[in-house]
Protein backbone atom coordinates (compact mmCIF):
# COMPACT_ATOMS: atom_id res chain seq x y z
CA UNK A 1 94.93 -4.12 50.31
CA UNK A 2 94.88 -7.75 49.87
CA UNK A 3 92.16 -9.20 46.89
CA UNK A 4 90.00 -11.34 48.09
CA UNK A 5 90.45 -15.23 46.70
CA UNK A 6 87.57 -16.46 44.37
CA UNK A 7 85.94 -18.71 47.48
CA UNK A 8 86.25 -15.51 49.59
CA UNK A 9 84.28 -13.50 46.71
CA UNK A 10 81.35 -15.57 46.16
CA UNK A 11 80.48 -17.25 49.74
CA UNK A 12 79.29 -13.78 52.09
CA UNK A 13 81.08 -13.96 56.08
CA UNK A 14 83.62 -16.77 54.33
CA UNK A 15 86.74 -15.19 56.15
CA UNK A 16 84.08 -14.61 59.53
CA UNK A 17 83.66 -18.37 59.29
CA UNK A 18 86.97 -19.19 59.18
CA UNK A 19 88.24 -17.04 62.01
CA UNK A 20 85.91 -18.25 64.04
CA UNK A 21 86.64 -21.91 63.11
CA UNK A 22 90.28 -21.35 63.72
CA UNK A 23 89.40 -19.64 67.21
CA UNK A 24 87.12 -22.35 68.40
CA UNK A 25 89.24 -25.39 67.27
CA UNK A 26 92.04 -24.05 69.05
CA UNK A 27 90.22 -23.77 72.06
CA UNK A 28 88.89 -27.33 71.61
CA UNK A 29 92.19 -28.55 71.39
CA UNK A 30 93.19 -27.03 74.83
CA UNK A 31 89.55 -28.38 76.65
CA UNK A 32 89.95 -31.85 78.90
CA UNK A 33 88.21 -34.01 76.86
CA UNK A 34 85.62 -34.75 78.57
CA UNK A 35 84.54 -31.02 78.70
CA UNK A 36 83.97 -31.10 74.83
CA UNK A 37 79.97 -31.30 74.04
CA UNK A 38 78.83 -34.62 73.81
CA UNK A 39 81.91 -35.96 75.52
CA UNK A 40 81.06 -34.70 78.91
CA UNK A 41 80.81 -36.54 81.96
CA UNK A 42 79.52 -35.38 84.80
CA UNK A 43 81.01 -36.05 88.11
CA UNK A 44 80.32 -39.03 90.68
CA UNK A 45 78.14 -36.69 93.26
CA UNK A 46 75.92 -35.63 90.57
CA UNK A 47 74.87 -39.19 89.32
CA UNK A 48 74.57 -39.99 92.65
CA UNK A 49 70.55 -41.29 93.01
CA UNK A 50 70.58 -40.08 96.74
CA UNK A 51 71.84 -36.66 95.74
CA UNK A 52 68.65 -36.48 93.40
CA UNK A 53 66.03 -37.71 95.77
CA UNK A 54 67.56 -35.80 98.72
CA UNK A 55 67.29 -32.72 95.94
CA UNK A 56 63.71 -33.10 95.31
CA UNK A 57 62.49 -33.69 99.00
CA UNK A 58 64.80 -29.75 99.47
CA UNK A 59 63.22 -28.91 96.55
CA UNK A 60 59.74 -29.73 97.33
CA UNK A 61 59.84 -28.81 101.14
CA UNK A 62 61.75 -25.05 100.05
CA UNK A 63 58.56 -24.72 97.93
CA UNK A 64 55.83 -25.66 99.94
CA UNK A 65 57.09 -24.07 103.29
CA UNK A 66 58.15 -20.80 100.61
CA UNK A 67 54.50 -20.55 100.10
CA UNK A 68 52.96 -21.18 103.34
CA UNK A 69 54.72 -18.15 104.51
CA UNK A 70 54.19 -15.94 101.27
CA UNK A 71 50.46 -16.74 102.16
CA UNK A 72 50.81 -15.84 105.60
CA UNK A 73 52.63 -12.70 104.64
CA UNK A 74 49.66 -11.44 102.04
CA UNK A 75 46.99 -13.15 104.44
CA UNK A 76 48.25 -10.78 107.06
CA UNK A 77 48.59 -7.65 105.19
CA UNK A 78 45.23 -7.92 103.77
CA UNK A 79 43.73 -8.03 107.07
CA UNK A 80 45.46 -4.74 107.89
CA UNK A 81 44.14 -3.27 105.16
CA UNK A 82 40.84 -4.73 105.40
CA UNK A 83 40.44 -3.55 109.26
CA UNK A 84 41.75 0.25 107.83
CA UNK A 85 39.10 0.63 104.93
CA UNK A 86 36.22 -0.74 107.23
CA UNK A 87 37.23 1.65 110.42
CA UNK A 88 37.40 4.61 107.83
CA UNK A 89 33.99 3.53 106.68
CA UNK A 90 32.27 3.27 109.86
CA UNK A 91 33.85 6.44 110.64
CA UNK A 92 32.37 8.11 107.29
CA UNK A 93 29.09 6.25 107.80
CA UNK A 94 29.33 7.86 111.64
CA UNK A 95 29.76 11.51 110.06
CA UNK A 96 27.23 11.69 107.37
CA UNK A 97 24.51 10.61 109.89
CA UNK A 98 25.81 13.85 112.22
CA UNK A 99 25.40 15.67 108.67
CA UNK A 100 21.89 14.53 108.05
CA UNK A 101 20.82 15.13 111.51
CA UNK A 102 22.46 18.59 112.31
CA UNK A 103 23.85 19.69 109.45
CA UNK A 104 26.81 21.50 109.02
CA UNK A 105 27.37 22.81 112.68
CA UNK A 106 27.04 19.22 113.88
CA UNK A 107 29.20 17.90 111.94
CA UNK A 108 32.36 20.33 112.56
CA UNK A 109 31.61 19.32 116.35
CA UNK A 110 31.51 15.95 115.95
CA UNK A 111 35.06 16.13 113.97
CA UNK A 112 36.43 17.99 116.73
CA UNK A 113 35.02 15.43 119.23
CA UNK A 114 36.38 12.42 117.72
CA UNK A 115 39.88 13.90 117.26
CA UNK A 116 39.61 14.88 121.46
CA UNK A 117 38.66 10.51 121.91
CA UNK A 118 41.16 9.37 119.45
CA UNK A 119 43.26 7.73 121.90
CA UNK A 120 45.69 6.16 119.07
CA UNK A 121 46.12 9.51 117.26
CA UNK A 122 45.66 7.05 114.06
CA UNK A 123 42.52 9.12 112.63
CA UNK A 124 42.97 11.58 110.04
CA UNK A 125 39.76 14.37 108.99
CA UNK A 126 39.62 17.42 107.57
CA UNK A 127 36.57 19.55 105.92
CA UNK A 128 36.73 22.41 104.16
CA UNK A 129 34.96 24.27 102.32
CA UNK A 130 33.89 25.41 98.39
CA UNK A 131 36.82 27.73 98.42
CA UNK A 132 39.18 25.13 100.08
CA UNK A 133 39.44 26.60 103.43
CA UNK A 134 39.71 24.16 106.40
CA UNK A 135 36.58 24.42 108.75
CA UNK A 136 37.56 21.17 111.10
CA UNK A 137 39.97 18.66 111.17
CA UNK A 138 43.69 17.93 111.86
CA UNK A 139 45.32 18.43 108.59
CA UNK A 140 46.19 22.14 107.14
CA UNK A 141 45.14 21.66 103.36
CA UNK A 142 43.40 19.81 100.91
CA UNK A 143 46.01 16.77 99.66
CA UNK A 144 46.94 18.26 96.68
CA UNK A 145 45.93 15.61 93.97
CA UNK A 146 43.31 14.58 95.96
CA UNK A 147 39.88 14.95 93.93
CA UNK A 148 36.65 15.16 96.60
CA UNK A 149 35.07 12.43 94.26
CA UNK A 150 33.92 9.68 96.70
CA UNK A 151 37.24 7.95 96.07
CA UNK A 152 40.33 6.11 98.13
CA UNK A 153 43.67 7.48 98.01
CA UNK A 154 46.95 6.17 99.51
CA UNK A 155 49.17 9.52 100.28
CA UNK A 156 51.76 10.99 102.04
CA UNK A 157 51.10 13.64 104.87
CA UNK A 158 52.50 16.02 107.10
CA UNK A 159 50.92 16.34 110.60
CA UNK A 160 52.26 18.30 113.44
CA UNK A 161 55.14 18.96 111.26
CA UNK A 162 55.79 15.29 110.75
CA UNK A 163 55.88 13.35 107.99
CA UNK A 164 53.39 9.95 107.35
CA UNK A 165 51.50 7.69 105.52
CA UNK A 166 48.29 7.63 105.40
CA UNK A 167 44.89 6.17 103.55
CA UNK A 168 41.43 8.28 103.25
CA UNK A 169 38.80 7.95 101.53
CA UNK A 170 36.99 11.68 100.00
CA UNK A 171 33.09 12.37 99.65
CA UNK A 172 31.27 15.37 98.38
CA UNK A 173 29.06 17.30 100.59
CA UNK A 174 25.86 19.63 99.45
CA UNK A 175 26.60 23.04 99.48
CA UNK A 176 29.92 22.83 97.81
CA UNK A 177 31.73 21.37 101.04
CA UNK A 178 34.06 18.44 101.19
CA UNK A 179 35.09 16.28 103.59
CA UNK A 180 38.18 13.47 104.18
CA UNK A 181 38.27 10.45 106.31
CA UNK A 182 40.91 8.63 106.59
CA UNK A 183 43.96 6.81 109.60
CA UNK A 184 47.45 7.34 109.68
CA UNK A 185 48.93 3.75 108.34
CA UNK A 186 52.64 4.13 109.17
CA UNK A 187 52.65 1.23 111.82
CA UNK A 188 50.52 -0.86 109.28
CA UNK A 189 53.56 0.05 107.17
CA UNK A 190 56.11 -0.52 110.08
CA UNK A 191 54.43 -3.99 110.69
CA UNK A 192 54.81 -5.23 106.97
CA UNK A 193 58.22 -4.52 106.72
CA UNK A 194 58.73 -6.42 109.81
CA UNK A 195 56.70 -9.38 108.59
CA UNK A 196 59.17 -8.96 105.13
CA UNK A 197 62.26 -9.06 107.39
CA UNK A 198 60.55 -11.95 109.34
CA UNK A 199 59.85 -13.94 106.02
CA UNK A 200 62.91 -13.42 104.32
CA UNK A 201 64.66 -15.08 108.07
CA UNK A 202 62.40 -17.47 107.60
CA UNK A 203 63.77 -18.56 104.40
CA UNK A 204 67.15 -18.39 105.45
CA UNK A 205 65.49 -21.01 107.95
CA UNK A 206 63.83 -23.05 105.61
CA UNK A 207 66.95 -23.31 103.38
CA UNK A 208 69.04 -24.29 106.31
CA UNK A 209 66.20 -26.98 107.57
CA UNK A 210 65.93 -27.96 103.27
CA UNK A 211 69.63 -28.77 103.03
CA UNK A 212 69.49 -30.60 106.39
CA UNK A 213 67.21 -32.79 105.69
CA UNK A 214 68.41 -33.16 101.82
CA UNK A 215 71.44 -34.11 103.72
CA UNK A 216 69.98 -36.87 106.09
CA UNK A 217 67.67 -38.19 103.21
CA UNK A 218 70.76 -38.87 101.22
CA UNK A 219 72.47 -40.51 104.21
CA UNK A 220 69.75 -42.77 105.00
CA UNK A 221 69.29 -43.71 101.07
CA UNK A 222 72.98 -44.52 101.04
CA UNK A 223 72.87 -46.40 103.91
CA UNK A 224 70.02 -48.40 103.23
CA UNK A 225 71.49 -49.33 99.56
CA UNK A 226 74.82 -49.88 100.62
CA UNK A 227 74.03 -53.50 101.72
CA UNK A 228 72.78 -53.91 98.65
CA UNK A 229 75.49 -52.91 96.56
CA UNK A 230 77.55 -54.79 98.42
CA UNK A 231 75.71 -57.95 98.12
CA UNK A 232 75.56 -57.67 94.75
CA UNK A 233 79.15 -57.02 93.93
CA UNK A 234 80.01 -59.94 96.52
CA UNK A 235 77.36 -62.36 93.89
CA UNK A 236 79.28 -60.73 90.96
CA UNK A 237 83.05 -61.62 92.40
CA UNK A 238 81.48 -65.18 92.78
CA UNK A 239 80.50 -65.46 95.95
CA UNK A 240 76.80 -67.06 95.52
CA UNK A 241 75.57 -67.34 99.64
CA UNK A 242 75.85 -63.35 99.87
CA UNK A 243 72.06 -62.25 100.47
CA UNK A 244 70.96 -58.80 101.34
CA UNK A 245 70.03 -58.32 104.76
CA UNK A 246 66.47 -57.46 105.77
CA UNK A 247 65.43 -54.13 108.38
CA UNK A 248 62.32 -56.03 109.94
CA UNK A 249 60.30 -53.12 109.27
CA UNK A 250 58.96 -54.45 106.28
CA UNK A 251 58.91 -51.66 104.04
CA UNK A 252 59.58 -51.26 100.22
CA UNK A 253 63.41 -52.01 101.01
CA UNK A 254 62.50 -54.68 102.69
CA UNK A 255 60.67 -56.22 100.08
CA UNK A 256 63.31 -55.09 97.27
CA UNK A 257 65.68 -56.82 99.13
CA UNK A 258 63.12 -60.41 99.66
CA UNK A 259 63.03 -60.13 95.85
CA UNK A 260 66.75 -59.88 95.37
CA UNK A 261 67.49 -62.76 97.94
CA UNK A 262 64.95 -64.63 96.19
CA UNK A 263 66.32 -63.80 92.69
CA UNK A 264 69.75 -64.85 94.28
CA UNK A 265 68.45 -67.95 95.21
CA UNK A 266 67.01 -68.87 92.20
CA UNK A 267 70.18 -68.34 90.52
CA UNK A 268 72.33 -70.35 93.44
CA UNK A 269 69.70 -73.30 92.46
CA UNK A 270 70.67 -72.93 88.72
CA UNK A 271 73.98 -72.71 89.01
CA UNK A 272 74.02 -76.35 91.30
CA UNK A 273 71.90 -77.34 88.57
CA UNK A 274 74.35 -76.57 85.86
CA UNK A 275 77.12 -77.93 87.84
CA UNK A 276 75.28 -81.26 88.54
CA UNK A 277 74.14 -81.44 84.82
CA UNK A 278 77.75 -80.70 83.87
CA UNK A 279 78.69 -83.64 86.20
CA UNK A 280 75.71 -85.87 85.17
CA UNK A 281 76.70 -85.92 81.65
CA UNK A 282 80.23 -85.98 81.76
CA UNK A 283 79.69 -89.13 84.15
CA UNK A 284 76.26 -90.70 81.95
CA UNK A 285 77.91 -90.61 78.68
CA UNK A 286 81.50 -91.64 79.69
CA UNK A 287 80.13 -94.94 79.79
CA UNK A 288 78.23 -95.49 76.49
CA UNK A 289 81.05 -93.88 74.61
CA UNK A 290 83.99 -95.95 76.76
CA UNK A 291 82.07 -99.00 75.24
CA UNK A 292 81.17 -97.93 71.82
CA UNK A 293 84.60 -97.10 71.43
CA UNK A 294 85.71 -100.38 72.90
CA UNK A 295 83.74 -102.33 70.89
CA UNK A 296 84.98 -100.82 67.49
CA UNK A 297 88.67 -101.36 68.77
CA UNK A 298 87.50 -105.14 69.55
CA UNK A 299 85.72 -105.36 66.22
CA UNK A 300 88.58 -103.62 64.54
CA UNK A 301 91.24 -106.19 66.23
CA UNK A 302 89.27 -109.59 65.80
CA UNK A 303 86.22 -109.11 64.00
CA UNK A 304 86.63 -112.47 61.80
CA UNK A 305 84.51 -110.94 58.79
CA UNK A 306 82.21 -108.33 57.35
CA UNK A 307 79.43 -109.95 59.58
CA UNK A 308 81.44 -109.25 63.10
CA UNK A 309 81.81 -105.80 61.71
CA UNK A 310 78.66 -104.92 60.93
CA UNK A 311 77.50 -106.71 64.38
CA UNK A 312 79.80 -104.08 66.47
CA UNK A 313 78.78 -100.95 64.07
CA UNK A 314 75.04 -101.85 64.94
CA UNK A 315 75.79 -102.04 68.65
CA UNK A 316 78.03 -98.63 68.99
CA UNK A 317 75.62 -96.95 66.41
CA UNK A 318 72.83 -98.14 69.42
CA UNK A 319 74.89 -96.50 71.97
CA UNK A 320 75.36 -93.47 69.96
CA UNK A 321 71.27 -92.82 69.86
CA UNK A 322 71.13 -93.80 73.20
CA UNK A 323 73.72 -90.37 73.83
CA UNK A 324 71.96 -88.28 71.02
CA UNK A 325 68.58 -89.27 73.03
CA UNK A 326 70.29 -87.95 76.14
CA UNK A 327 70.66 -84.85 74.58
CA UNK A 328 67.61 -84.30 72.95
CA UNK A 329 65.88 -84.45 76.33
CA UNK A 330 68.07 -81.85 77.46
CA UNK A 331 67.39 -80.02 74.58
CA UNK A 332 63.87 -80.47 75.37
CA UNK A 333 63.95 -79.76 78.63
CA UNK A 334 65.63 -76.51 78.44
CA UNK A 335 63.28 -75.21 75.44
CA UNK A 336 60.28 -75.99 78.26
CA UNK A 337 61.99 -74.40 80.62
CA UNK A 338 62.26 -71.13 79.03
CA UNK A 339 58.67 -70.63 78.09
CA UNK A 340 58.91 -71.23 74.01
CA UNK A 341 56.66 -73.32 73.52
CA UNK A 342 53.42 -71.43 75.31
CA UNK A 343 52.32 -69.82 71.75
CA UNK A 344 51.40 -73.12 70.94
CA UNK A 345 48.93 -73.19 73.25
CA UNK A 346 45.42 -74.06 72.30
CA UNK A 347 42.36 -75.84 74.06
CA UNK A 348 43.65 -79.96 74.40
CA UNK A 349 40.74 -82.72 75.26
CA UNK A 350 43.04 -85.05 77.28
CA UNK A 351 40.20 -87.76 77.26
CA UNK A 352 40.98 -89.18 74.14
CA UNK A 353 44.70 -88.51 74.67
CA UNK A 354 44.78 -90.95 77.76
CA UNK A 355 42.84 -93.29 75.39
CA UNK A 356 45.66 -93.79 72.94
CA UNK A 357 48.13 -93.52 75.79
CA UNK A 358 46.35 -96.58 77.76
CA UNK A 359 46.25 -98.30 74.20
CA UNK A 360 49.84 -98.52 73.13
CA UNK A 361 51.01 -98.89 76.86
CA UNK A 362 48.70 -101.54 77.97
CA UNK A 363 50.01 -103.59 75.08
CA UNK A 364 53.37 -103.66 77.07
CA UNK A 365 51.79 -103.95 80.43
CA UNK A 366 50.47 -107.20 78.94
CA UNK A 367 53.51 -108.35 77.60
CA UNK A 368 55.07 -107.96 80.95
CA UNK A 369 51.98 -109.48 83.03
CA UNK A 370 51.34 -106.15 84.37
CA UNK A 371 47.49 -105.37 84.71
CA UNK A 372 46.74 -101.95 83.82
CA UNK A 373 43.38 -100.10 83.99
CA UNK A 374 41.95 -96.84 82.64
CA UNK A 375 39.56 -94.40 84.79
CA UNK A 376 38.68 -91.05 82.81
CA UNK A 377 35.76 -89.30 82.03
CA UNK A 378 34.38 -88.47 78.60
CA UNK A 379 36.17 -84.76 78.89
CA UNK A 380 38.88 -83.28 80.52
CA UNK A 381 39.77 -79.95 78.87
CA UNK A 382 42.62 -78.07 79.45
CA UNK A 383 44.97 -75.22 77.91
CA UNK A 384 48.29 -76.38 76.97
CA UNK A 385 50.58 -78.25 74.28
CA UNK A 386 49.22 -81.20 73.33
CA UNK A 387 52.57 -82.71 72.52
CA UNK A 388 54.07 -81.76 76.01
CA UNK A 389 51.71 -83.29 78.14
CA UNK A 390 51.36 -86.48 76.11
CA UNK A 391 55.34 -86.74 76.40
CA UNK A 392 54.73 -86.01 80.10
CA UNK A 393 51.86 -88.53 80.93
CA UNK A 394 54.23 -91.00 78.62
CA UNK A 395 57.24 -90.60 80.91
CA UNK A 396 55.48 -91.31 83.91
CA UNK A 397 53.48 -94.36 82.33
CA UNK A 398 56.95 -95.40 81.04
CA UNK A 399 58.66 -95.23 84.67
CA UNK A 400 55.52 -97.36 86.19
CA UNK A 401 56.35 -100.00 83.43
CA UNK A 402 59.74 -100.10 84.44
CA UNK A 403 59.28 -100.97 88.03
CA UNK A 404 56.59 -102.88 88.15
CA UNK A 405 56.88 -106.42 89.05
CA UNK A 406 55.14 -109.09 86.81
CA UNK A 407 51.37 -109.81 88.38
CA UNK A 408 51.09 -106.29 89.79
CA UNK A 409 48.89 -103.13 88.66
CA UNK A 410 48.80 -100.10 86.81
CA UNK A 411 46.18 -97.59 86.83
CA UNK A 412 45.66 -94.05 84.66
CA UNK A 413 43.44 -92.17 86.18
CA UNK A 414 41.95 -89.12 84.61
CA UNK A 415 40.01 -86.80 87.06
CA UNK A 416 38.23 -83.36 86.89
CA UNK A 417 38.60 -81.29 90.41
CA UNK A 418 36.93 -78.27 89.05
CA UNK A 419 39.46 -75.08 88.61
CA UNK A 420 42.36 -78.31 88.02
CA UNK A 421 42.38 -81.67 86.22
CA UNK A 422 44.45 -84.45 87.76
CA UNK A 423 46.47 -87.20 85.78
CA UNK A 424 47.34 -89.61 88.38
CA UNK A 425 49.77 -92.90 87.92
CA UNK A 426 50.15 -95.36 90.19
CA UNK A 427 52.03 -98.51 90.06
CA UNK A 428 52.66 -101.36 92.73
CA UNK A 429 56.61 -101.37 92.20
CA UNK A 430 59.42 -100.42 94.98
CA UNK A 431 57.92 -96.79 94.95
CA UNK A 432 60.50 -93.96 96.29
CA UNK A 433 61.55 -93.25 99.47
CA UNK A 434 60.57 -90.07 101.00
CA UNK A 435 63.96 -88.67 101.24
CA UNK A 436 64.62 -89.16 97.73
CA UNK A 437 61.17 -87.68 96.48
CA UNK A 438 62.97 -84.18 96.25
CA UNK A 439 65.78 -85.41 94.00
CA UNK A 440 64.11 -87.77 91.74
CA UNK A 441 62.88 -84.84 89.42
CA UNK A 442 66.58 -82.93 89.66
CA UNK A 443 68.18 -83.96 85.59
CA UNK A 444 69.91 -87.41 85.87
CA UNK A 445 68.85 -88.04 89.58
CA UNK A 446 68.99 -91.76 89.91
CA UNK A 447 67.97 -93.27 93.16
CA UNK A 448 69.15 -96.42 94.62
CA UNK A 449 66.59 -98.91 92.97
CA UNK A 450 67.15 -97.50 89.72
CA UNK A 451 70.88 -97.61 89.44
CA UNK A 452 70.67 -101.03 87.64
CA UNK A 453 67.91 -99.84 85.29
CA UNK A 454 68.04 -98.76 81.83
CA UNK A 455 67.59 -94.79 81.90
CA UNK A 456 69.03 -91.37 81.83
CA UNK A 457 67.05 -89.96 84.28
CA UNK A 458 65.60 -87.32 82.14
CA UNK A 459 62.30 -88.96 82.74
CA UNK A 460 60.87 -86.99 85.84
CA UNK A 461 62.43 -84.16 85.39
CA UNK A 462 61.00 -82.97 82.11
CA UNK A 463 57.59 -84.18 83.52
CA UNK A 464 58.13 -81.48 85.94
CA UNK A 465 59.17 -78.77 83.08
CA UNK A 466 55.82 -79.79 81.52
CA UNK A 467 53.70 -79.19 84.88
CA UNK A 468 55.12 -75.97 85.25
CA UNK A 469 54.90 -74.95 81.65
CA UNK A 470 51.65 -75.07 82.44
CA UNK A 471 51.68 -73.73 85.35
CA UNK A 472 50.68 -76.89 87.46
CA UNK A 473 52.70 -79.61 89.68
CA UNK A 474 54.15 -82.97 89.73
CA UNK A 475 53.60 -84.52 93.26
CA UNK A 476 54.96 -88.14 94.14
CA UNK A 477 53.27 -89.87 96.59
CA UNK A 478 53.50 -93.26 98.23
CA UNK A 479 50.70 -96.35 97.19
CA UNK A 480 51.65 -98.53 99.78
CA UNK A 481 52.79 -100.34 98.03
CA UNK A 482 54.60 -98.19 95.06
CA UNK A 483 54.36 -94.88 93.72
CA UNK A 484 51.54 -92.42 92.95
CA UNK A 485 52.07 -90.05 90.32
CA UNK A 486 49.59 -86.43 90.22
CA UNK A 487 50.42 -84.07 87.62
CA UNK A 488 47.77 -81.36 88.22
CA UNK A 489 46.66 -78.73 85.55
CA UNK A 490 44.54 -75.91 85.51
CA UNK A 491 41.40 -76.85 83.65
CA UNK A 492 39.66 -75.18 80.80
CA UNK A 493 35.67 -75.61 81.61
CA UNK A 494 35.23 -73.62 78.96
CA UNK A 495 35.98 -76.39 76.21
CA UNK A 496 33.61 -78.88 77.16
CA UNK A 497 31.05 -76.88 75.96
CA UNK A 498 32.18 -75.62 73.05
C-alpha cells in the first residue's frame, strides 16, 4: 500500500480534490470555449428582442387562457355537485316529512313510490332497520363503512349487479331505524372526465394559438425595426440623408422613428456646421497669417534698423491676437453650446447692466456722430449668466456701431413683456436682407455688406448660443431703414421683489 505524502496526511479529501481537479480540467480543456462558465454566449435567436416580447405575449396569453378554462372546469364541476347535494336534500327533507306524518308505514311507501317515478334511475335509498335488515329501497345492504350519523359519503355501489358511483347522505331514525339518500353520480363522473379531456385539447389549442401568435408578434416587431436598423447602419457607413420612414398610423414607432429623424437631423446640421467651421477658419486665418508672415520676411529682408523691426513685430503680433481672438470665440461658443456654464446661474438685474453698456458704447457712438438713446425701466430681472448676456447685448451693440452711418441712430431698448424680457437694438445702417437673415448667425457667415468690414463673424452667432443658453431667441428684423435686434429671455418676476 502506498504511504500517503505529508500534504496528503494533514489536508482531509486532499487526493478527492485532486481527482476531481484533474477530471474537470480535462474536460474544460475539451469544451468550445465559449461553453466554459462565464465565457458563454448565447446564440443570435435568443438575444433576439422580438423572440422575448413574442415570448411574453405566449407566455402571458398560455396563462391567462390556462386559467379561464381551469375556472370553467372547477366552475362546472361544482355545479354538478352542488345540484347532487341539494336534490339529495330535498329528497331527505321530502322523506322525513312522510316520517313525521305517517310514520314508519308511510315512509317505506313513499320509498317505493319514488323509486316507481324515478324516470333517470339516478336515485339511490335504502332503510333498514336496528338489526340491519333492508325494509325499502334499491340497494341490498348497509354500505359497509357507512356510519348512520347524519353524514355525506362518496362510495362505490353495486346495483342490479352493476357496479357505480354514487353520493348519499345517512340520518338516524327513532326507533333504532336508519335510512340513506343518496343519486347514482357516474355520468357526473363521465361528464368530468370529458370536460378533463376537453381542457387538456384545449391546451393543446391554446399552445398552438400561443406559438402562433408569438410567431406573428415577432414578425411584425422585426419588420417594423428593420427600417430602423437599416437607417441607422446606412448613418453609421456615412450616409447622413438616410431617415427612417414613418407608418402614418402614428403610434409609438411612429414617434420613435420622428425622434430618430429628428436626432438625425440635428446631427446632419452639425456636421455642415463642422464642415463650414472647418472651411471658415482654414479660409479666415489664411489671411492674417499669409500677412504676418509676409511682413516678418519684409522686415527681415529690408527692415533698415531696430525701429523697422520692432514696427513689423507690433503689426504681426496684432494679427496674431486678432487669430487667438478668433479662437477664443470659438472656444466660447462651443462651451455655451454645451450647457457648462448654466450652474452659474443666479438672479441678474439687467437694468443697471444696459446702464453701463449704454455708457461705454455711447462714448463711441459719439465719436462716430452716431446718436444713441437708452429706453429701460428701473428692473428687468432675469435668470442667467451675467457675463453671457452682457457679452451678448455687447455684440449686437458692437455690430450696430459698425454699420451705422455718421448722423444716424441707435437705440437700446430694455422692455418687460411679462413671462419674457426683451433687449432690442436697432440701428439705421444697411440692415440685412431677408434671405440672408438665416445665415448671418451660422459661425463666420459674412454677408455681402460686411465683406469689407473688420470682423470674424463670430459676432451673431454666439449671441444666438447666449439666447438659447437661456433658453430664449435672437430674432432680426428689418427698421426700415436698418436692422432690429430682439433677444428675448424668460423673466424672473420673482427678483424685483426681493
Amino acid at each position: 500500500m502506498r504511504e500517503a505524502g505529508p500534504a496528503e496526511s494533514l489536508v482531509p479529501g486532499r487526493r478527492t480534490h485532486r481527482w476531481r481537479q484533474g477530471v474537470f480540467g480535462r474536460l474544460r480543456q475539451r469544451l468550445p470555449r465559449h461553453w466554459l462558465p462565464g465565457r458563454w454566449t448565447p446564440p443570435a435567436l435568443l438575444r433576439s428582442a422580438g423572440l422575448r416580447f413574442a415570448g411574453l405575449y405566449a407566455a402571458l396569453f398560455g396563462l391567462s387562457a390556462l386559467a379561464l378554462a381551469v375556472f370553467l372546469w372547477w366552475d362546472t364541476a361544482a355545479l354538478l355537485d352542488r345540484q347532487v347535494d341539494a336534490s339529495i336534500h330535498a329528497d331527505a327533507e321530502g322523506l322525513n316529512e312522510r316520517w313525521q306524518a305517517g310514520g314508519l308505514p308511510a315512509l317505506i311507501v313513499t320509498i317505493r313510490d319514488r323509486l316507481v317515478e324515478n324516470v333517470d334511475d339516478d336515485a339511490i335509498y335504502l332503510l333498514v332497520d336496528g338489526g340491519g335488515h333492508r325494509l325499502a329501497g334499491n340497494l341490498d345492504r348497509w354500505p359497509p363503512g357507512v356510519a348512520a350519523n347524519d353524514d355525506w359519503y362518496e362510495l362505490p355501489i353495486v346495483r342490479d349487479n352493476i357496479r357505480s358511483l354514487a353520493r348519499v347522505h345517512t340520518f338516524d331514525l327513532p326507533g333504532g331505524f336508519h335510512l340513506l339518500v343518496g343519486r347514482d353520480v357516474e355520468a357526473r363522473v363521465r361528464l368530468r372526465h370529458v370536460l378533463t379531456d376537453a381542457l387538456l385539447w384545449a391546451l393543446l389549442v391554446i399552445a398552438g394559438l400561443g406559438v402562433a401568435g408569438a410567431l406573428l408578434v415577432r414578425s411584425v416587431l422585426q419588420n417594423t425595426l428593420a427600417d430602423i436598423s437599416r437607417t441607422t447602419a446606412a448613418i453609421g457607413a456615412g450616409d447622413l440623408s438616410r431617415r427612417v420612414r414613418l407608418s402614418g398610423r402614428g403610434d409609438e414607432f411612429d414617434h420613435l422613428a420622428e425622434t430618430i429623424n429628428d436626432m438625425l437631423e440635428r446631427i446632419g446640421r452639425l456636421m455642415d456646421g463642422v464642415r463650414e467651421v472647418s472651411n471658415a477658419i482654414a479660409h479666415d486665418l489664411r489671411t492674417p497669417i499669409t500677412r504676418a508672415r509676409a511682413r516678418l520676411e519684409d522686415a527681415l529682408a529690408h527692415a533698415a534698423g531696430e525701429a523697422d523691426l520692432r514696427a513689423a513685430i507690433e503689426r504681426a503680433e496684432a494679427d496674431l491676437d486678432g487669430i487667438v481672438a478668433i479662437f477664443q470665440a470659438i472656444l466660447r461658443i462651443a462651451e455655451i453650446e454645451a450647457g457648462a456654464r448654466r450652474s452659474a446661474f443666479t438672479s441678474v438685474d439687467l437694468a443697471p447692466l444696459l446702464a453701463d453698456l449704454a455708457e461705454l458704447y455711447g462714448a463711441v457712438a459719439e465719436e462716430r456722430q452716431i446718436a444713441f438713446t437708452v429706453r429701460c425701466p428701473p428692473r428687468l430681472a432675469v435668470s442667467g449668466d451675467r457675463d453671457m448676456i452682457q457679452q451678448a447685448v455687447a455684440n449686437l451693440l458692437d455690430n450696430a456701431l459698425k454699420f451705422s452711418p455718421p448722423g444716424s441712430e441707435i437705440s437700446l431698448i430694455g422692455e418687460d413683456a411679462g413671462a419674457h424680457v426683451r433687449i432690442i437694438v436697432t440701428d439705421q445702417g444697411p440692415g440685412i436682407p431677408e434671405a440672408e437673415r438665416r445665415h448671418v448667425t451660422e459661425r463666420f457667415y459674412r454677408g455681402e455688406s460686411a465683406r469689407n468690414t473688420p470682423g470674424s463673424g463670430l459676432g451673431l452667432a454666439l449671441a444666438v448660443a447666449v439666447a438659447q443658453l437661456h433658453d430664449g431667441t435672437l430674432t432680426l428684423d428689418d427698421n426700415a431703414p436698418g436692422l432690429r435686434a430682439i433677444l428675448t429671455l424668460p423673466s424672473r418676476g420673482g427678483y424685483a421683489d426681493a
